[in-house]
C-alpha atoms as a PDB file:
ATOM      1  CA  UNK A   1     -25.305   7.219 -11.296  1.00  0.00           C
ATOM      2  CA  UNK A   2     -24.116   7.953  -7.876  1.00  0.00           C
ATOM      3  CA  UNK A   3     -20.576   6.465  -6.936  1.00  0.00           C
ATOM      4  CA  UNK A   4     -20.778   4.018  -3.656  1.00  0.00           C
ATOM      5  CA  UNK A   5     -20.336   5.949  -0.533  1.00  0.00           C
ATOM      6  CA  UNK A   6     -19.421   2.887   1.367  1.00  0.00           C
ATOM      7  CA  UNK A   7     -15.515   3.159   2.614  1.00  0.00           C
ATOM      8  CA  UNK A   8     -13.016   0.497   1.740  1.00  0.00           C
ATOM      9  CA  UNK A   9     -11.820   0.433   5.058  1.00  0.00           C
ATOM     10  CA  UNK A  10     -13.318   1.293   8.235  1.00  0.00           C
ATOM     11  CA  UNK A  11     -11.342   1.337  11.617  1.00  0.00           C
ATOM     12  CA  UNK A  12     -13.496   2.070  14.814  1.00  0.00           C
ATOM     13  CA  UNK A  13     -10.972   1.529  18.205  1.00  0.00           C
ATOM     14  CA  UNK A  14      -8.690  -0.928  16.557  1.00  0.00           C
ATOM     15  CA  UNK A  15      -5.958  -2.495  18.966  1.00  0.00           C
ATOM     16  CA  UNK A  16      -3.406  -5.217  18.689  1.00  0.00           C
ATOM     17  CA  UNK A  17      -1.380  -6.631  21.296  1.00  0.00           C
ATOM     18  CA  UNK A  18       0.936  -9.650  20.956  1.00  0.00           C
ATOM     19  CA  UNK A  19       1.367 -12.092  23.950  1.00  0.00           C
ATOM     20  CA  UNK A  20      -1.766 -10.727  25.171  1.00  0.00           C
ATOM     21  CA  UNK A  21      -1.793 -12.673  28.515  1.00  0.00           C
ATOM     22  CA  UNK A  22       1.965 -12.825  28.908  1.00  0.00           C
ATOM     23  CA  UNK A  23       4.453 -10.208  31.161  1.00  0.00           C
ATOM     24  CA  UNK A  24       6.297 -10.139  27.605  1.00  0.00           C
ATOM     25  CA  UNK A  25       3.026  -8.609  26.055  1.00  0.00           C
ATOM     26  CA  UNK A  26       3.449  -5.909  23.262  1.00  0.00           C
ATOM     27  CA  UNK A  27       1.194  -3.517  22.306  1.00  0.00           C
ATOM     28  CA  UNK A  28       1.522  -2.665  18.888  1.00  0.00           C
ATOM     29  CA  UNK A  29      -1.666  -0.458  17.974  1.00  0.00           C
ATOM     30  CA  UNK A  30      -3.767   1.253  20.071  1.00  0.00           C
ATOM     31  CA  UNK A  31      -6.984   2.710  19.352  1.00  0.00           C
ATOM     32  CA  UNK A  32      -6.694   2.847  15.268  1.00  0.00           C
ATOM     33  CA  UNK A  33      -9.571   5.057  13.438  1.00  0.00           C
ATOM     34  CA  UNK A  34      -9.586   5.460   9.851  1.00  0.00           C
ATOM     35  CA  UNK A  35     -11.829   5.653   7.082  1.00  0.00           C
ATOM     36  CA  UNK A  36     -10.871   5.419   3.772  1.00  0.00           C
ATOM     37  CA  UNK A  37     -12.564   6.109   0.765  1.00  0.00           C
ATOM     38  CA  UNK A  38     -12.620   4.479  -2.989  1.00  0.00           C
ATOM     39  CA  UNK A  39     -10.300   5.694  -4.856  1.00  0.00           C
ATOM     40  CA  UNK A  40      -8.301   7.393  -2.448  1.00  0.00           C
ATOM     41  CA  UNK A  41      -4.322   6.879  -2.098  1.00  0.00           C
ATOM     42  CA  UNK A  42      -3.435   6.935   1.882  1.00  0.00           C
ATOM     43  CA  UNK A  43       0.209   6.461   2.863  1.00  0.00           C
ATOM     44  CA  UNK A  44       0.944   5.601   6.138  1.00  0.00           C
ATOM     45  CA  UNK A  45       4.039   6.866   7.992  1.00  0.00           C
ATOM     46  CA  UNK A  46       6.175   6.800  11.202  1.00  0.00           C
ATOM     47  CA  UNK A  47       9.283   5.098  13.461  1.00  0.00           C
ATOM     48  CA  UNK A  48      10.908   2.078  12.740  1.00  0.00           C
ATOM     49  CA  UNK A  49       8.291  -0.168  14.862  1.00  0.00           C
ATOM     50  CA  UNK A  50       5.341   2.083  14.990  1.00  0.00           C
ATOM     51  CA  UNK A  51       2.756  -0.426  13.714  1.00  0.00           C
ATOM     52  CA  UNK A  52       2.416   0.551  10.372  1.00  0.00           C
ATOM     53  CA  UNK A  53       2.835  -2.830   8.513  1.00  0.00           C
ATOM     54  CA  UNK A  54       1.216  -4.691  11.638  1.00  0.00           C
ATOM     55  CA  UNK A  55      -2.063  -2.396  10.304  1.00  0.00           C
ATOM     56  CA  UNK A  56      -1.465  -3.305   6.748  1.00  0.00           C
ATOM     57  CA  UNK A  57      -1.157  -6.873   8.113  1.00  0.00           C
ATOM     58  CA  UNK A  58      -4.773  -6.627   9.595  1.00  0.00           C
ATOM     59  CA  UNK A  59      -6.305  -4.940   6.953  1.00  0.00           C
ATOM     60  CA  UNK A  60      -5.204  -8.119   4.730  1.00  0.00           C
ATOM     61  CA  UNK A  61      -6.843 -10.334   7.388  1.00  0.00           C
ATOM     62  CA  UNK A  62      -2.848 -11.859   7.651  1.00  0.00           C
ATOM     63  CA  UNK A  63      -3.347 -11.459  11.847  1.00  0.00           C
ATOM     64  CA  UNK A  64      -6.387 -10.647  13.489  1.00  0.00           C
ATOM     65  CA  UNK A  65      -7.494  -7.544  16.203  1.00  0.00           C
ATOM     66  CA  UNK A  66      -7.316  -7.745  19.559  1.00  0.00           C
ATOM     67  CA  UNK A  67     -10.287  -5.501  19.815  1.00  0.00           C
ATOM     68  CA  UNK A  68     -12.491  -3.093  18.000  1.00  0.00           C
ATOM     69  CA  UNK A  69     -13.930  -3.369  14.399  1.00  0.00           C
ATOM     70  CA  UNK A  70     -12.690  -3.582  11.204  1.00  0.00           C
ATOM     71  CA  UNK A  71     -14.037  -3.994   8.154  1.00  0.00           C
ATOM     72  CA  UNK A  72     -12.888  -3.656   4.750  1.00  0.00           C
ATOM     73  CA  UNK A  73     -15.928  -2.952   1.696  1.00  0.00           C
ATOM     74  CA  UNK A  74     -18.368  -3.100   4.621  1.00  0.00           C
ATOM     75  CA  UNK A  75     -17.321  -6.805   5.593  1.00  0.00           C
ATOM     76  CA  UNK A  76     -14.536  -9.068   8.031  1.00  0.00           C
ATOM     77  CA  UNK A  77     -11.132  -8.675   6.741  1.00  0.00           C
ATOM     78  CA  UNK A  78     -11.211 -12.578   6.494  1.00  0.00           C
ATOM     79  CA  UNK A  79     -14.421 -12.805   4.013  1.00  0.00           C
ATOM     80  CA  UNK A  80     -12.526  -9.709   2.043  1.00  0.00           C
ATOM     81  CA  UNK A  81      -9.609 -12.374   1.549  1.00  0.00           C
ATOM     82  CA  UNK A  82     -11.950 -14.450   0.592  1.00  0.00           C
ATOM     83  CA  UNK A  83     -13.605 -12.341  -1.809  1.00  0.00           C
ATOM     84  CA  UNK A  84     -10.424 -11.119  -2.935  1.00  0.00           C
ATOM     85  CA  UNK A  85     -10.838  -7.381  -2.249  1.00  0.00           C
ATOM     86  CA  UNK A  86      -7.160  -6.603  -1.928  1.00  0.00           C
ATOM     87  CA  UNK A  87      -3.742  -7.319  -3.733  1.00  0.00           C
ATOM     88  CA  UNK A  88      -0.665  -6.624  -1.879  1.00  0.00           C
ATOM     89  CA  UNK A  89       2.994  -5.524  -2.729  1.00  0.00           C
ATOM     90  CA  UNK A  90       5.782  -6.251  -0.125  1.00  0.00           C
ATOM     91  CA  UNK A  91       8.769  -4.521  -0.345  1.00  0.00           C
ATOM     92  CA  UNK A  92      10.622  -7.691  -1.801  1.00  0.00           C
ATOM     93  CA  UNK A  93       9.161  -8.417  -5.668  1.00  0.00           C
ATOM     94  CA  UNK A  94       8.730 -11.741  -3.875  1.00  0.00           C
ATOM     95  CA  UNK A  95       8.943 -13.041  -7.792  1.00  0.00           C
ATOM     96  CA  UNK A  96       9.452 -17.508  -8.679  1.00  0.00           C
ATOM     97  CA  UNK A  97      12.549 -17.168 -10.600  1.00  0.00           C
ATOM     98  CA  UNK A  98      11.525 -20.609 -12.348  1.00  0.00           C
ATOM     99  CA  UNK A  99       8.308 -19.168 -13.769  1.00  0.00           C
ATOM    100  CA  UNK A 100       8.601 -16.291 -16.743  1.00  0.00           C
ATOM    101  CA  UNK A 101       7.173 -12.596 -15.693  1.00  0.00           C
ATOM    102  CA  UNK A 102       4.002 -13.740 -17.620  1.00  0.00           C
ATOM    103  CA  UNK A 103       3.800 -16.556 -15.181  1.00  0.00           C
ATOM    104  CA  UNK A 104       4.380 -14.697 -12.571  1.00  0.00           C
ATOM    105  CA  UNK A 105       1.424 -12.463 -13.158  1.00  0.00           C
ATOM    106  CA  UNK A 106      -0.735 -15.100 -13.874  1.00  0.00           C
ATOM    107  CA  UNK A 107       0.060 -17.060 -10.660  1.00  0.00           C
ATOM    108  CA  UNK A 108      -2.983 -15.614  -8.525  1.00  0.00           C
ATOM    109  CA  UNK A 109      -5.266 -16.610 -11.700  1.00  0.00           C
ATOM    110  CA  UNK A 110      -3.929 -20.303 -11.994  1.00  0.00           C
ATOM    111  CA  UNK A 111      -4.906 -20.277  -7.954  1.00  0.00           C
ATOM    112  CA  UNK A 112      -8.607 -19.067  -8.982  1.00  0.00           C
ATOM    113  CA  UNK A 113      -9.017 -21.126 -11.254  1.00  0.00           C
ATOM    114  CA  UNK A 114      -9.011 -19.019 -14.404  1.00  0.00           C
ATOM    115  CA  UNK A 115      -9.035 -20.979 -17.843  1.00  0.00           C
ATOM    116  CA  UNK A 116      -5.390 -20.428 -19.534  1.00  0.00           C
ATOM    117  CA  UNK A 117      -6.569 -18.372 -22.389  1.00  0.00           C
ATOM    118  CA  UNK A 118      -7.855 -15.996 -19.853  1.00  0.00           C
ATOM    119  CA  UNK A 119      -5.053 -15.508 -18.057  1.00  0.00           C
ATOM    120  CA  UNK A 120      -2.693 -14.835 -20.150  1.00  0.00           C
ATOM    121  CA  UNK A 121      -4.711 -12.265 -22.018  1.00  0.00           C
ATOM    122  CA  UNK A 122      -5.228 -11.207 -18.243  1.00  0.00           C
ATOM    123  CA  UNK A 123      -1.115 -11.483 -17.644  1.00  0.00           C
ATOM    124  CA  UNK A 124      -0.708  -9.404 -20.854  1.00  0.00           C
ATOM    125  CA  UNK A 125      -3.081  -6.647 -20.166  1.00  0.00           C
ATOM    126  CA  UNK A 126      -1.193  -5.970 -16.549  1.00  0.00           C
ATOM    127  CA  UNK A 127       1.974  -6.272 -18.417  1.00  0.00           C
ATOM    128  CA  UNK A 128       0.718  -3.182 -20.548  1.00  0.00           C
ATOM    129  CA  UNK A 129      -0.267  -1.685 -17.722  1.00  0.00           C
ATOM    130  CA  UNK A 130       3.122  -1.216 -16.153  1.00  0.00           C
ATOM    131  CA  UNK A 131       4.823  -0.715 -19.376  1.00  0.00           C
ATOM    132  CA  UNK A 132       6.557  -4.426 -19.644  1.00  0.00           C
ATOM    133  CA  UNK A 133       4.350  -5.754 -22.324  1.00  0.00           C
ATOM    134  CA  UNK A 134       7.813  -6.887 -24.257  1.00  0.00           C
ATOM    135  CA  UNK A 135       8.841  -8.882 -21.209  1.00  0.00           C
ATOM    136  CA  UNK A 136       6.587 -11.749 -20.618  1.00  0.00           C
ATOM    137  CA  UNK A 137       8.784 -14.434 -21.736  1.00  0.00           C
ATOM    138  CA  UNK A 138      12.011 -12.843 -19.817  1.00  0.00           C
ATOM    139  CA  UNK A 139      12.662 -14.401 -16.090  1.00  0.00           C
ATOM    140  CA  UNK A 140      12.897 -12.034 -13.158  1.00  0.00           C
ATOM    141  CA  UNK A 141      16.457 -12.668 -12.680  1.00  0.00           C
ATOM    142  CA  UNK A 142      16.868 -10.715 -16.429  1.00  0.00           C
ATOM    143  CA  UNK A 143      14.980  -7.231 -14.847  1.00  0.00           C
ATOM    144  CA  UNK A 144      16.103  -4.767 -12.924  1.00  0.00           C
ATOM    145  CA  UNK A 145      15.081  -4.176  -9.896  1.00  0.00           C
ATOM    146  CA  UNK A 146      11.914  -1.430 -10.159  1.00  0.00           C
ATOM    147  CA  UNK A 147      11.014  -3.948 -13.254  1.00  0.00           C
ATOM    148  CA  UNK A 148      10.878  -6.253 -11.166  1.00  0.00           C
ATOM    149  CA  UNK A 149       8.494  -4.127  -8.726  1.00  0.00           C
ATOM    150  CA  UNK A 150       6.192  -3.322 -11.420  1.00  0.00           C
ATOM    151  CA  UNK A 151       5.969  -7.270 -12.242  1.00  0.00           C
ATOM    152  CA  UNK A 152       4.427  -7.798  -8.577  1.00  0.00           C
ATOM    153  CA  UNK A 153       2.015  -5.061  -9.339  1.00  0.00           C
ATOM    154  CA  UNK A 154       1.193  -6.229 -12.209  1.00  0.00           C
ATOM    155  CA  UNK A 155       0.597  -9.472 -10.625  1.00  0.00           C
ATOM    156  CA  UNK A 156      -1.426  -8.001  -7.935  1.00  0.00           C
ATOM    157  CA  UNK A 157      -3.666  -6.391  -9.886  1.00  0.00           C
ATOM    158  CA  UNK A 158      -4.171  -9.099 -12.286  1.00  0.00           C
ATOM    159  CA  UNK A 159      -7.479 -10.264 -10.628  1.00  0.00           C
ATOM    160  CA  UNK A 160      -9.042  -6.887 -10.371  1.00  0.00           C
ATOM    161  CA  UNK A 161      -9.008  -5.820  -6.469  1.00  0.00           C
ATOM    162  CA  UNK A 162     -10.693  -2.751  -5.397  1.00  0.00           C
ATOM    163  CA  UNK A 163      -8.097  -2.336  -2.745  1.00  0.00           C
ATOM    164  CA  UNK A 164      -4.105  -2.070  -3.934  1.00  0.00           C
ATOM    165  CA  UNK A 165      -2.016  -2.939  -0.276  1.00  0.00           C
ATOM    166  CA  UNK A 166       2.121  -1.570  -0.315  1.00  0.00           C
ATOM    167  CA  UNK A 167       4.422  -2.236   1.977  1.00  0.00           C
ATOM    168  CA  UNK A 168       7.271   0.117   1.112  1.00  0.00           C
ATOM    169  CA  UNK A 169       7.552  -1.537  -2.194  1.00  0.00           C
ATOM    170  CA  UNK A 170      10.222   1.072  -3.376  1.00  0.00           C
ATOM    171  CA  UNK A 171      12.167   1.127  -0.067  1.00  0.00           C
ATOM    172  CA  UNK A 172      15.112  -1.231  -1.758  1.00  0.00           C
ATOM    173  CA  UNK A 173      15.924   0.792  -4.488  1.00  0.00           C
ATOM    174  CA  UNK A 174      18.026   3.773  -5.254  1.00  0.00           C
ATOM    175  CA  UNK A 175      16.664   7.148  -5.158  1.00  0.00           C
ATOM    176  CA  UNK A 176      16.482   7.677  -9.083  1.00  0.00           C
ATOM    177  CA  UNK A 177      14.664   4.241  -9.862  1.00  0.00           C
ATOM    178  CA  UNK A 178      12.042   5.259  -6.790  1.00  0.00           C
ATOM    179  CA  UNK A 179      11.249   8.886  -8.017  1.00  0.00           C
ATOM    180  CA  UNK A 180      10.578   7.188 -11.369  1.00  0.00           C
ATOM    181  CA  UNK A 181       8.690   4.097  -9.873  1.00  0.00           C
ATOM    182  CA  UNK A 182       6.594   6.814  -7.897  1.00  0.00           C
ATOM    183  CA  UNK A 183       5.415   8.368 -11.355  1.00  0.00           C
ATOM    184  CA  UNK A 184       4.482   4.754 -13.024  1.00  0.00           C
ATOM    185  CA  UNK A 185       2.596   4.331  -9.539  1.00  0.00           C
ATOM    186  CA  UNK A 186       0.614   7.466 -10.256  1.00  0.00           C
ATOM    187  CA  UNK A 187      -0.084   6.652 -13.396  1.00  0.00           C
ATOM    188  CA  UNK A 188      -1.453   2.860 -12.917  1.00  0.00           C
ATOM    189  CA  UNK A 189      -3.444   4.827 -10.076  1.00  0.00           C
ATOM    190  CA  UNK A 190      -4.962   7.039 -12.425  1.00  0.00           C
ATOM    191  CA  UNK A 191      -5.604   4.975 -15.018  1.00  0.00           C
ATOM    192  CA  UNK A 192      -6.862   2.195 -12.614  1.00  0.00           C
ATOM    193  CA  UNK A 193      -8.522   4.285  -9.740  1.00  0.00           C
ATOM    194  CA  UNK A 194      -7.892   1.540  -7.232  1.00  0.00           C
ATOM    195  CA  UNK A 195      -7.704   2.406  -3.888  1.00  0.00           C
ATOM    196  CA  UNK A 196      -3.884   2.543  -2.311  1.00  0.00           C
ATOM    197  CA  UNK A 197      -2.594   2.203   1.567  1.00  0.00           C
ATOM    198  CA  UNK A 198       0.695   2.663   0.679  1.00  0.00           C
ATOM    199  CA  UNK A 199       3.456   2.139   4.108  1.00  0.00           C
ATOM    200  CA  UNK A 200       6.440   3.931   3.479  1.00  0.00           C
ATOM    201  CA  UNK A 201       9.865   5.716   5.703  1.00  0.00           C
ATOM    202  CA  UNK A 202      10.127   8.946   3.036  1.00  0.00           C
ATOM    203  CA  UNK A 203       8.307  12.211   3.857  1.00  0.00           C
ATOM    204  CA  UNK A 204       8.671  13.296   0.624  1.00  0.00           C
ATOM    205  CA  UNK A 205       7.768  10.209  -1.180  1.00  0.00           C
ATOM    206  CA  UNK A 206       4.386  10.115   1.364  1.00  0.00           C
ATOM    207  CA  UNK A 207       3.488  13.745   0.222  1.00  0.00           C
ATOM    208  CA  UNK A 208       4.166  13.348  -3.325  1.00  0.00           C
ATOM    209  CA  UNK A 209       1.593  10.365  -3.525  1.00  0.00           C
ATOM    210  CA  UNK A 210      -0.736  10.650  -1.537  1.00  0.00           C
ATOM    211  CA  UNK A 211      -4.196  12.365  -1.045  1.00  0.00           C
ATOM    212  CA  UNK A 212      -3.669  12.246   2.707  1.00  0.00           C
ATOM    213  CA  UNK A 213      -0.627  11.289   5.204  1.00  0.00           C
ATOM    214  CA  UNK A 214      -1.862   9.211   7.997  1.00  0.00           C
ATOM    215  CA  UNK A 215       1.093  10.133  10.998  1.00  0.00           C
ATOM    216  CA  UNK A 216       1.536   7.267  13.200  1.00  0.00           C
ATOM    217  CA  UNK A 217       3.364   8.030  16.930  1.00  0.00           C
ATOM    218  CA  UNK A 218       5.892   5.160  18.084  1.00  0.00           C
ATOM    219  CA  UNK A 219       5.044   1.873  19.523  1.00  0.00           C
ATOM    220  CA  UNK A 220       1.915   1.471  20.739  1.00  0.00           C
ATOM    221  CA  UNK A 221       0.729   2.722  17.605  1.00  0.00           C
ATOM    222  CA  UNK A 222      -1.925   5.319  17.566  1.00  0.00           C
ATOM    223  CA  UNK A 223      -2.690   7.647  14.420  1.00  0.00           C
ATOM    224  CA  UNK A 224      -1.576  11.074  15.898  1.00  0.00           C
ATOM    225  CA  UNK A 225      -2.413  13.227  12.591  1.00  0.00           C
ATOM    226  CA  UNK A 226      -4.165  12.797   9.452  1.00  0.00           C
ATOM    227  CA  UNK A 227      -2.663  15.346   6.673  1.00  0.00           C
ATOM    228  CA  UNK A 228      -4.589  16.450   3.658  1.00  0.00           C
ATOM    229  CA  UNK A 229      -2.369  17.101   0.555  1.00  0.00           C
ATOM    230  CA  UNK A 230      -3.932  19.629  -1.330  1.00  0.00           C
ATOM    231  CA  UNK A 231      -1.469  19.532  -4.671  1.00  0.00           C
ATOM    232  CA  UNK A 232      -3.149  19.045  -7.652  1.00  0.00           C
ATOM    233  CA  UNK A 233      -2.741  15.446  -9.994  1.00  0.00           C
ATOM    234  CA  UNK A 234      -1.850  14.596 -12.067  1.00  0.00           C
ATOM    235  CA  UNK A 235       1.813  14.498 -10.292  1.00  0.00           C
ATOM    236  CA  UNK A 236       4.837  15.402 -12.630  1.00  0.00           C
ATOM    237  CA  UNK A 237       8.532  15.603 -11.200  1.00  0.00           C
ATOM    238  CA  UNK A 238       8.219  19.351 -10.669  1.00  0.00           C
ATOM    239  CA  UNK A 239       5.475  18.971  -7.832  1.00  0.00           C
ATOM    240  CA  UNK A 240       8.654  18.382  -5.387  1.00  0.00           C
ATOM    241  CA  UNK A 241       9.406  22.082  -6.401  1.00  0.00           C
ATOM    242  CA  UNK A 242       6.149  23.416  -5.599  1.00  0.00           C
ATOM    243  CA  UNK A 243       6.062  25.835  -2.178  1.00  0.00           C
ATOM    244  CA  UNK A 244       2.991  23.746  -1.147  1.00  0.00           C
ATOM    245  CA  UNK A 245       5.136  20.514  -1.520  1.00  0.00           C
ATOM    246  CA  UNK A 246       7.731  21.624   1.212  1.00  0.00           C
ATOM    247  CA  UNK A 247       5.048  22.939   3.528  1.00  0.00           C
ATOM    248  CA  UNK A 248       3.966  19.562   3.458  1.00  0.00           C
ATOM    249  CA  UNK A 249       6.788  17.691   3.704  1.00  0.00           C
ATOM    250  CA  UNK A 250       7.455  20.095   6.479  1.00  0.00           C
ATOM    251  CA  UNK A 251       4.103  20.084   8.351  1.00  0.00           C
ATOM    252  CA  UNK A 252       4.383  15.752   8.365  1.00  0.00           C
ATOM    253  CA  UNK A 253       7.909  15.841   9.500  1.00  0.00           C
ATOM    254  CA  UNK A 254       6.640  18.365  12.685  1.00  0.00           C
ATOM    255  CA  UNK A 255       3.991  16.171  13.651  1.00  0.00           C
ATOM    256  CA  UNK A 256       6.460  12.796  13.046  1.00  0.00           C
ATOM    257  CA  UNK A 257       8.898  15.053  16.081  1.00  0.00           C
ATOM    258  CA  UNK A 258       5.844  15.955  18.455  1.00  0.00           C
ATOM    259  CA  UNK A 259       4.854  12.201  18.330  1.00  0.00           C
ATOM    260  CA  UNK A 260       8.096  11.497  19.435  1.00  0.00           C
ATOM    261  CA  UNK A 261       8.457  13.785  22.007  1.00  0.00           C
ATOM    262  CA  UNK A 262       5.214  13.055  23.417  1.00  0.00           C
ATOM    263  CA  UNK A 263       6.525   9.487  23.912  1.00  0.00           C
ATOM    264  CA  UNK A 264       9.660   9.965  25.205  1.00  0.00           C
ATOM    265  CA  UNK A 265       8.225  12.242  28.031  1.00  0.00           C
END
């Protein structure tokens, strides 16, 4: 049987401005197009300010457009809330200390309604997923902090989205714990084949994850590139050695200077 060929998210001319009417107006985005297909993993990356969250923010129907279209498995980003089409990561675990990792991950279940039994053979499963099925009864003040991480992906996930929001979710944490949460990333990815808009500062980290590097300009946003990444998956630590990983890294960090340029002048 044929896979759907209906993107996850569609952008056609999408602009937001805050203060719209007022001389203190800000225009954030300007003129956003992207399509993004299942199963894809997109990061998104440019300057401190550049819009990047504010699109995540849209996509998750948490603010609105000021114009264009949007639409995220073919429908309004607020009926894809509704549906729940989309979990979402923020860069703080955003964890209840009261409530035990299990409870944690089961918190978006208790809010659907799920009967107990089911979610905590739902919490489990996640748990598994992100290799802390020994952890359920700890509290997230007894983790580290990439444990931590992978609890609020596990709790994302835990109610099956097709869509898998980030927004840099590894940005806290020191360079060794991110190269490894990168690889448990991939793998969830893999194993999951969610779709991923992943917002993120790092170059490399972009290129290393990604199918394709979406290279936002500063404020007002507008998507000035879209890279492909051509290396192969599955990902192991010795892709950041590969020639075609620098020319990458290299090609996204030449279009990041050009956008600036541009703006400046």
């Amino acid at each position: 049987m044929a896979e759907s060929t209906t993107p996850v998210i569609l952008a056609k001319n999408v602009n937001k401005i805050f203060k719209p009417s007022g001389a203190e107006q800000v225009i954030a985005l300007q003129n956003i197009n992207l399509t993004v297909q299942p199963g894809e993993f997109i990061s998104l990356i440019g300057p401190s300010g550049c819009g990047k969250s504010t699109l995540l923010r849209l996509i998750a129907d948490l603010i609105t457009p000021t114009s264009g279209e949007l639409k995220i498995n073919n429908k309004p980003p607020h009926q894809a809330r509704l549906d729940r089409d989309y979990g979402m990561v923020f860069q703080a675990a955003t964890l209840y200390d009261w409530r035990t990792v299990s409870k944690n991950v089961q918190l978006p279940l208790e809010i659907m309604g799920y009967p107990a039994p089911e979610r905590r053979a739902r919490a489990q499963q996640m748990l598994e997923l992100v290799e802390l099925g020994k952890f359920g009864d700890h509290y997230p003040y007894q983790l580290s902090g990439g444990m931590q991480q992978r609890v609020a992906i596990a709790r994302a996930l835990a109610f099956e989205p097709s869509l898998l929001l980030m927004d840099e979710p590894f940005g806290a944490l020191d360079e060794f714990t991110r190269e490894r949460m990168n690889m448990e990333l991939l793998s969830i990815w893999a194993r999951t084949r969610i779709t991923i808009i992943f917002v993120t500062h790092s170059i490399p980290e972009a290129v290393f994850l990604s199918n394709r590097v979406v290279v936002m300009s500063p404020r007002p946003g507008r998507i000035t590139q879209i890279v492909d990444i051509p290396l192969p998956y599955p990902r192991v630590f010795e892709t950041r050695e590969d020639p075609v990983f620098f020319q990458k890294v290299i090609e996204v960090r030449e279009f990041l200077r050009e956008a600036h340029e541009v703006e400046v002048e």
